[in-house]
Protein backbone atom coordinates (compact mmCIF):
# COMPACT_ATOMS: atom_id res chain seq x y z
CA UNK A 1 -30.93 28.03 -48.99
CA UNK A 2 -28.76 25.00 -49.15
CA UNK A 3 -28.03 23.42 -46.05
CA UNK A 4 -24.49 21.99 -46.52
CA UNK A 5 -22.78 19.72 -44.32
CA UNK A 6 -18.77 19.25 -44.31
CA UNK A 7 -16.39 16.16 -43.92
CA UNK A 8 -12.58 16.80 -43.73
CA UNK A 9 -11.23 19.09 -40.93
CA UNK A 10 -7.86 20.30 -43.65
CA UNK A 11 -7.36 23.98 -45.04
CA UNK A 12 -9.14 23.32 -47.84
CA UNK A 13 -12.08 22.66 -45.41
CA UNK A 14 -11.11 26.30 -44.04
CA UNK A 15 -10.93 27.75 -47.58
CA UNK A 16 -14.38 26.35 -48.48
CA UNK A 17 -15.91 27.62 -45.61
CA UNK A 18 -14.76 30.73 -46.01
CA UNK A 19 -16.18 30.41 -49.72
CA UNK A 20 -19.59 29.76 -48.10
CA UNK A 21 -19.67 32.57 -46.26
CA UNK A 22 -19.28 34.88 -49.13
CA UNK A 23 -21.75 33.11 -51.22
CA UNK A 24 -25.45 33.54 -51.26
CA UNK A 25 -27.66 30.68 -51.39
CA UNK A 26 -25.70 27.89 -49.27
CA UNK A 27 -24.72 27.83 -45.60
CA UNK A 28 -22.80 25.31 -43.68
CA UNK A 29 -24.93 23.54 -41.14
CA UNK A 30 -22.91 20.39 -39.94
CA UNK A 31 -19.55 19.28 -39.31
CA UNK A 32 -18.47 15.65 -39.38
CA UNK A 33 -15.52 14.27 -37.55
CA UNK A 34 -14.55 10.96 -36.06
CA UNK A 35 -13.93 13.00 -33.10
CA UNK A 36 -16.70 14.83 -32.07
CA UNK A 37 -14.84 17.48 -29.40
CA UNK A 38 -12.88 18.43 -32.49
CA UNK A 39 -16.25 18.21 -34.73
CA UNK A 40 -17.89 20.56 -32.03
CA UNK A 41 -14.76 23.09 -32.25
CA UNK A 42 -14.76 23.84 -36.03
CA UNK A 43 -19.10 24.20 -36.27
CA UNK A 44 -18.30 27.05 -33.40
CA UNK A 45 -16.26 28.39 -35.28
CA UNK A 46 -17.74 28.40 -38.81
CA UNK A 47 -21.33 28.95 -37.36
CA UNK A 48 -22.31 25.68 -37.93
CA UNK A 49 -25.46 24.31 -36.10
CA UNK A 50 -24.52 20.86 -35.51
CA UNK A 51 -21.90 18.52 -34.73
CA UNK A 52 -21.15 15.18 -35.14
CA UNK A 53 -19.03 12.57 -35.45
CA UNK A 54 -21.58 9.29 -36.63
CA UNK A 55 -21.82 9.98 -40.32
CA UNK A 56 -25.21 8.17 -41.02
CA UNK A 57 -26.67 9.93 -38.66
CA UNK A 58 -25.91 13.32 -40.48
CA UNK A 59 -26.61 12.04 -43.53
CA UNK A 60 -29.66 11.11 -42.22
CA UNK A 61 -30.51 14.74 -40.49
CA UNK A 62 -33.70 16.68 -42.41
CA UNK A 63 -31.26 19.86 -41.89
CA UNK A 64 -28.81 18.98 -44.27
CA UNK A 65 -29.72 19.32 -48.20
CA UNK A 66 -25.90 18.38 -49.25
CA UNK A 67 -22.36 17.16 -48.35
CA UNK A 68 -18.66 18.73 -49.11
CA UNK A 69 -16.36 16.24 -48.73
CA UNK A 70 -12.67 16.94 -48.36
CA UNK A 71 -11.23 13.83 -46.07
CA UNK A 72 -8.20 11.63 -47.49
CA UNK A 73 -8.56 10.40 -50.70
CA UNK A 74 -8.85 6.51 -50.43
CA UNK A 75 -12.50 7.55 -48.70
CA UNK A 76 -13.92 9.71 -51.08
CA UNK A 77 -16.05 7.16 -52.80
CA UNK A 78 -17.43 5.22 -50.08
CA UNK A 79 -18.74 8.55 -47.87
CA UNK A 80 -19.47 10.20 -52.07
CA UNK A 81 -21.97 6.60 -52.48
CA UNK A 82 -23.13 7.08 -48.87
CA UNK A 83 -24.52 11.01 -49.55
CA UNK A 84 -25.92 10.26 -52.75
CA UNK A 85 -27.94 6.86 -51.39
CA UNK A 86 -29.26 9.12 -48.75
CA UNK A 87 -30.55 11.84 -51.22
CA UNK A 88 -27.87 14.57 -50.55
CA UNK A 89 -26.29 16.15 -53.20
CA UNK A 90 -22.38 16.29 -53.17
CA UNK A 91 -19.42 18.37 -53.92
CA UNK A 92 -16.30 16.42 -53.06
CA UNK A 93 -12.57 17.97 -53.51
CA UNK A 94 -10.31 16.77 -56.19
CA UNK A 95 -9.41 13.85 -57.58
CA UNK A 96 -13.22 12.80 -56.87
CA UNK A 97 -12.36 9.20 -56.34
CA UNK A 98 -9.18 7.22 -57.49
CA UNK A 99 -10.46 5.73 -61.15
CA UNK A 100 -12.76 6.73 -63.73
CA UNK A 101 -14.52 3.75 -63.67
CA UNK A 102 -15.75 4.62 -60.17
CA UNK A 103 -16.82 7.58 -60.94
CA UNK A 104 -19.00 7.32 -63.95
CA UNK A 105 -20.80 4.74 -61.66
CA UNK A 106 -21.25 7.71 -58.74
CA UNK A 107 -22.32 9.84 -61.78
CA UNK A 108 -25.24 6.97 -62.66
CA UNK A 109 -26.34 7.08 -59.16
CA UNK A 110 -26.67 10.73 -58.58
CA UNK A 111 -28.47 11.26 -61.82
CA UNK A 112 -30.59 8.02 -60.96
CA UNK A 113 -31.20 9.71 -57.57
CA UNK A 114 -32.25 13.55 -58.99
CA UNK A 115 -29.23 15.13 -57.14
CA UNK A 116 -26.10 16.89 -58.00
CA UNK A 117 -22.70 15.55 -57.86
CA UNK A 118 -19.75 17.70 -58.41
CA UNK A 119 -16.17 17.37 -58.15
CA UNK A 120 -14.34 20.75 -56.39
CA UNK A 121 -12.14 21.77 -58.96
CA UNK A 122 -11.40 25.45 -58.59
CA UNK A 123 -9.82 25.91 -61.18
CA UNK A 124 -12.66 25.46 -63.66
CA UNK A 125 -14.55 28.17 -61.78
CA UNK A 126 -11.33 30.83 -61.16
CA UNK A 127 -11.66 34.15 -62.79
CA UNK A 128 -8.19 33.77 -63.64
CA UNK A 129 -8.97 30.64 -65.46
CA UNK A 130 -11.70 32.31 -67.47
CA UNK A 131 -9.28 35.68 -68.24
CA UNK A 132 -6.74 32.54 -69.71
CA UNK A 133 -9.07 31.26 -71.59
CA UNK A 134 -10.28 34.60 -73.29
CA UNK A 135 -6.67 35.27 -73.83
CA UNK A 136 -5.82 32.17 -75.83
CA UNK A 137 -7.15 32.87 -79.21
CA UNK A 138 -4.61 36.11 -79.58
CA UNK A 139 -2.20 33.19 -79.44
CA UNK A 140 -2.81 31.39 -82.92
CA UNK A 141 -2.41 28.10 -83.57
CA UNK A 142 -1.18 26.31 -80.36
CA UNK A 143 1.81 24.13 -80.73
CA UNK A 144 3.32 23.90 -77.13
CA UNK A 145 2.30 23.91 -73.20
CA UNK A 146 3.90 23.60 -70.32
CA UNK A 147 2.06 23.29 -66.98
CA UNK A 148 3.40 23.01 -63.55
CA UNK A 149 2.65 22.93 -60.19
CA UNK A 150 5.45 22.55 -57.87
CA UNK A 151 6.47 23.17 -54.40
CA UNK A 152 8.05 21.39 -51.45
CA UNK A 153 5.59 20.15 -48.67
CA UNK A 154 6.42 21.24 -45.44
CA UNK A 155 5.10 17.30 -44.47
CA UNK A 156 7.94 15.82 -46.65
CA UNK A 157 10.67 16.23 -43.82
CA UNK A 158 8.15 13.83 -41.35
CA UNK A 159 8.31 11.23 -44.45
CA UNK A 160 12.34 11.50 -44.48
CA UNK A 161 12.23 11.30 -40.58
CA UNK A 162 9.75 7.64 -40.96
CA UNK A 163 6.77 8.77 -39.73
CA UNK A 164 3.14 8.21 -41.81
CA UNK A 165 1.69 11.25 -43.49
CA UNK A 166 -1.52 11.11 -45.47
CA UNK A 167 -0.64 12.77 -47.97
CA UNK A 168 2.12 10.45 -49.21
CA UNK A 169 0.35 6.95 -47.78
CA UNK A 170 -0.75 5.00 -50.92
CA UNK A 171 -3.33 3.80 -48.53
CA UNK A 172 -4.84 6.99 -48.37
CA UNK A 173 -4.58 8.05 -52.17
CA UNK A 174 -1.77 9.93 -51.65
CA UNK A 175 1.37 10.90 -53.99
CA UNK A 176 1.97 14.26 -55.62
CA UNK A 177 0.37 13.21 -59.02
CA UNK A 178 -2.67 12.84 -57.48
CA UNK A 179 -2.18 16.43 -55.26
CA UNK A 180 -1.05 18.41 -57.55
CA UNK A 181 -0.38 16.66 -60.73
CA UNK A 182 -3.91 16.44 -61.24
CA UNK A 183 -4.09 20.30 -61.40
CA UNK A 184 -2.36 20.13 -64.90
CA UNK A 185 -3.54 17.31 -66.43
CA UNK A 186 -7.24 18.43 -65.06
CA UNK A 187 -6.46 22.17 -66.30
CA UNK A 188 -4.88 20.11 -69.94
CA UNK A 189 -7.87 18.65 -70.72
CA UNK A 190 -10.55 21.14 -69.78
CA UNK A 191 -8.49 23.88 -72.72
CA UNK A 192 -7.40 20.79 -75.26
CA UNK A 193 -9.58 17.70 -74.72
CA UNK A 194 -8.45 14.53 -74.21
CA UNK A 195 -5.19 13.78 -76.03
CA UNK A 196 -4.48 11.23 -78.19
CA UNK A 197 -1.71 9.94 -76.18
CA UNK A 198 -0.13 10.41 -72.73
CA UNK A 199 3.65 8.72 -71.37
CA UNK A 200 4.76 10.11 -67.77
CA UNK A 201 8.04 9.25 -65.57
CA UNK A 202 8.03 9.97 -61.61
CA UNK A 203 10.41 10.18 -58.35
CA UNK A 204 8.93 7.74 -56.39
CA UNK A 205 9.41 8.22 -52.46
CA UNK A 206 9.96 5.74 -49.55
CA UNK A 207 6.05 5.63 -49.05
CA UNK A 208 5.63 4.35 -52.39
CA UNK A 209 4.00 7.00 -54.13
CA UNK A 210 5.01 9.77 -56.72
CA UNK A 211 7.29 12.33 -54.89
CA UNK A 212 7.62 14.49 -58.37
CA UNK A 213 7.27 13.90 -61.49
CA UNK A 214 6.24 14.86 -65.44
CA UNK A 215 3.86 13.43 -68.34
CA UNK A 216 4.19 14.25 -71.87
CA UNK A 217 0.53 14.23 -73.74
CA UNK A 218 0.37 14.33 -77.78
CA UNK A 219 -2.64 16.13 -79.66
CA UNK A 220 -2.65 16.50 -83.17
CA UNK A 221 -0.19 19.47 -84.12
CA UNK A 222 0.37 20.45 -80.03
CA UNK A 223 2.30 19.03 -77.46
CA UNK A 224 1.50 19.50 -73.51
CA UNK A 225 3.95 18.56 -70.74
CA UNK A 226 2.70 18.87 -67.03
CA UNK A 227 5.40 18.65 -64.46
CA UNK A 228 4.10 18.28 -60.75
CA UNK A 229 6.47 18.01 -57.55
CA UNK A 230 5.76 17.88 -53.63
CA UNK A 231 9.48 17.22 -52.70
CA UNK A 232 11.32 20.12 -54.66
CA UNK A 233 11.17 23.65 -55.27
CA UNK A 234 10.61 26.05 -58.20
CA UNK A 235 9.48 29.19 -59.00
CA UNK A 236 8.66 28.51 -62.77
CA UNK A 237 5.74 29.75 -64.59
CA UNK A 238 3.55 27.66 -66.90
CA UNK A 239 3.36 28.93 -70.21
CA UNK A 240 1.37 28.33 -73.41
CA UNK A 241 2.74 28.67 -76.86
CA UNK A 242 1.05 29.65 -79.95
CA UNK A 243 2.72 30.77 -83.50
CA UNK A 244 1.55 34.31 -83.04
CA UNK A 245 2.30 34.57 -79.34
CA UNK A 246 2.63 32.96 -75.69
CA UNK A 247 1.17 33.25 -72.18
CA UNK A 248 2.94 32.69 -68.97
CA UNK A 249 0.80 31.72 -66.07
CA UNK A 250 2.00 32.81 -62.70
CA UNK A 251 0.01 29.88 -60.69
CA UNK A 252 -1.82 27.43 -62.99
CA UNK A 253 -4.82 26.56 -60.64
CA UNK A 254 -5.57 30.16 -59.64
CA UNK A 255 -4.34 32.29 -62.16
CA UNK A 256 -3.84 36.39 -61.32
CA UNK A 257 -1.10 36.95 -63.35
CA UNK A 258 -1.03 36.54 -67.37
CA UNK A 259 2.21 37.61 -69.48
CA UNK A 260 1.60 37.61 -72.85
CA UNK A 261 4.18 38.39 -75.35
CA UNK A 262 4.35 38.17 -79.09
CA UNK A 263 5.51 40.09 -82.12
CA UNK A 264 4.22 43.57 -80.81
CA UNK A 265 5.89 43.15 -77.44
CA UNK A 266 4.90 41.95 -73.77
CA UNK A 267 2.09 42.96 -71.82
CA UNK A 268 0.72 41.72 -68.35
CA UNK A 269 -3.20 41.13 -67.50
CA UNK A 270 -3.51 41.39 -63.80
CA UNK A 271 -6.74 39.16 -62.39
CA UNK A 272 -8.69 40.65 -59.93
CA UNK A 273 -9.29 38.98 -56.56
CA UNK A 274 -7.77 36.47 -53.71
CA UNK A 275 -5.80 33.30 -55.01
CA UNK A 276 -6.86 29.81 -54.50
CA UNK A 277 -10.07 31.30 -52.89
CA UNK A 278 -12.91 28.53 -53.55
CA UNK A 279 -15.96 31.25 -54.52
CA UNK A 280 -16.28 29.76 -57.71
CA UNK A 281 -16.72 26.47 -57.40
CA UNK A 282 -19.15 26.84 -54.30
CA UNK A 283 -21.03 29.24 -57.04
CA UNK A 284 -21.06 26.61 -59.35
CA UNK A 285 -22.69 24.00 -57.16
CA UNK A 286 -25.04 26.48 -56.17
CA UNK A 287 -26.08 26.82 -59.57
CA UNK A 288 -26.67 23.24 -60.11
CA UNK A 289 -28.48 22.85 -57.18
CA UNK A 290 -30.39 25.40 -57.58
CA UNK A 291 -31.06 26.08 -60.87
CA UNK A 292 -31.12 22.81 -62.34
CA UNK A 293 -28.13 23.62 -64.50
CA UNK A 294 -26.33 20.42 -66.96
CA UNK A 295 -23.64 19.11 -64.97
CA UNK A 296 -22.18 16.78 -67.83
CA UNK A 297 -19.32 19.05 -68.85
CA UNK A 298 -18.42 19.18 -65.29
CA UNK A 299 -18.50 15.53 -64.90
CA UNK A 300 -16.78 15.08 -68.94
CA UNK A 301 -13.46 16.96 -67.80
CA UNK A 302 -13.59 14.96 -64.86
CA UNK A 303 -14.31 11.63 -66.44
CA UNK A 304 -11.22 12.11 -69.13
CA UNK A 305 -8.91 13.30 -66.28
CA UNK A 306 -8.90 10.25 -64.32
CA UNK A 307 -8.64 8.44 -67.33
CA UNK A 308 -5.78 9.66 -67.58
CA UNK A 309 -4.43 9.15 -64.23
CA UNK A 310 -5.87 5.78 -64.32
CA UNK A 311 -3.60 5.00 -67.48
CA UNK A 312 -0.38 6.41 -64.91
CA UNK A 313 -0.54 4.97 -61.96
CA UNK A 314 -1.01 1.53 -64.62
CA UNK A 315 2.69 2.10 -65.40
């Protein structure tokens, strides 16, 4: 059984813990917060054991095997470095840490250290994901993608009004290319590779930081765009083009509804279970933890996506 501890107190927090409680082999037994009446509140509540609000001093608890991570961005490398020097293994929410650079030095240490280090992309473990990927070889030769995630944040009215919101502080890693553009570009190279060449254009807000935006990436004979918003709406489907037929994707990081439609007609494969729920990935670490599974296609995808973002936020 591995003992997991969690850092960040957000939905995703929520959603992973509900995760864990469907999946065999892991349970959470800590909570971390700064404050430690809050800490107390959500272990109660997820049937945690412990509470507290000194992170050494969990890290440094016998009871806890590994860490999920899911505070602000900016922090996600110092408390990743912190787990893996204290021998726990880690699965910390997406982007990982804000360059690749970074990150292929966390990699070193957790292999140097014999534990697992993960980052929580869903979508690489979604069954919807997988039922895409089956799909795409009914499509032919690909030639075009397009793949969005959009959607106003019910936080962007506090930014209008002046007031400081994580998730659009550049001091906290914030931005929409890093919330939700990552999805695409993450998803883009986990079906294509890395591409051969990538140009992108964003709304920046007052805070500083990428309100909406899009990126064009070249591959020889296909071209992807990935559009990405947190201050508009739409209700657009991705889609992926082929010569003998397309796909439209009704969400692009948790798949359940895939429209494909080509010379014979349209037809619609419906995906079995609840969206965004994290099962997958909390299966995956399992996995590695526990199986001694190869974690370097986990780490590759991740690796080439910051890359990416690193060559971005350059611009």
């Amino acid at each position: 059984m591995i003992r997991i501890a969690t850092i960040g107190s957000g939905a995703i927090a929520t959603l992973f813990a509900e995760a864990v409680a469907r999946t065999a082999g892991i349970r959470i037994e800590a909570v971390f917060s700064r404050d430690i009446a809050k800490a107390h509140d959500i272990a109660e509540g997820w049937g945690a054991s412990a509470a507290y609000s000194d992170l050494d001093e969990m890290l440094a608890s016998p009871d806890v095997d590994a860490v999920y991570i899911a505070s602000p961005n900016s922090v996600h490398a110092e408390q990743v470095r912190a787990a893996l020097r204290a021998g726990r293994h880690v699965l910390v929410e997406k982007p990982a840490v804000l360059s690749a650079d970074e990150w292929v030095e966390l990699v070193g240490e957790a292999d140097a250290a014999g534990v697992v280090l993960l980052e929580a992309f869903r979508t690489d473990y979604d069954p919807g994901f997988a039922a895409l990927v089956d799909l795409l070889p009914e499509l032919g030769t690909l030639r075009r993608a397009s793949l969005r995630f959009e959607g106003l944040s019910s936080r962007y009215a506090k930014v209008l009004a002046g007031e400081r919101v994580n998730i659009f502080d550049p001091a906290m890693g914030g931005g929409a290319l890093l919330d939700l553009g990552v999805y695409g570009l993450h998803t883009m190279v986990t079906l294509f590779g890395a591409p051969d060449r990538v140009v992108g254009e964003a709304v920046t807000i007052p805070t500083g930081v990428e309100g909406a935006g899009a990126v064009i990436a070249a591959y020889p004979g296909l071209v992807v765009d990935v559009s990405y918003s947190k201050i508009t709406r739409s209700s657009l489907p991705s889609e992926i083009q082929g010569e003998h037929a397309s796909v439209e994707i009704d969400h692009i990081a948790s798949p359940r509804r895939l429209t494909v439609t080509g010379a014979d007609g349209t037809r619609t494969v419906t995906v079995e279970g609840e969206q965004h729920a994290l099962d997958g990935e909390v299966a995956r670490f399992v996995e590695l933890v526990t199986a001694a599974a190869s974690a370097t296609a986990d780490h590759e995808r991740t690796t080439e996506t910051l890359r990416i973002l690193d060559a971005l936020r350059a611009r």
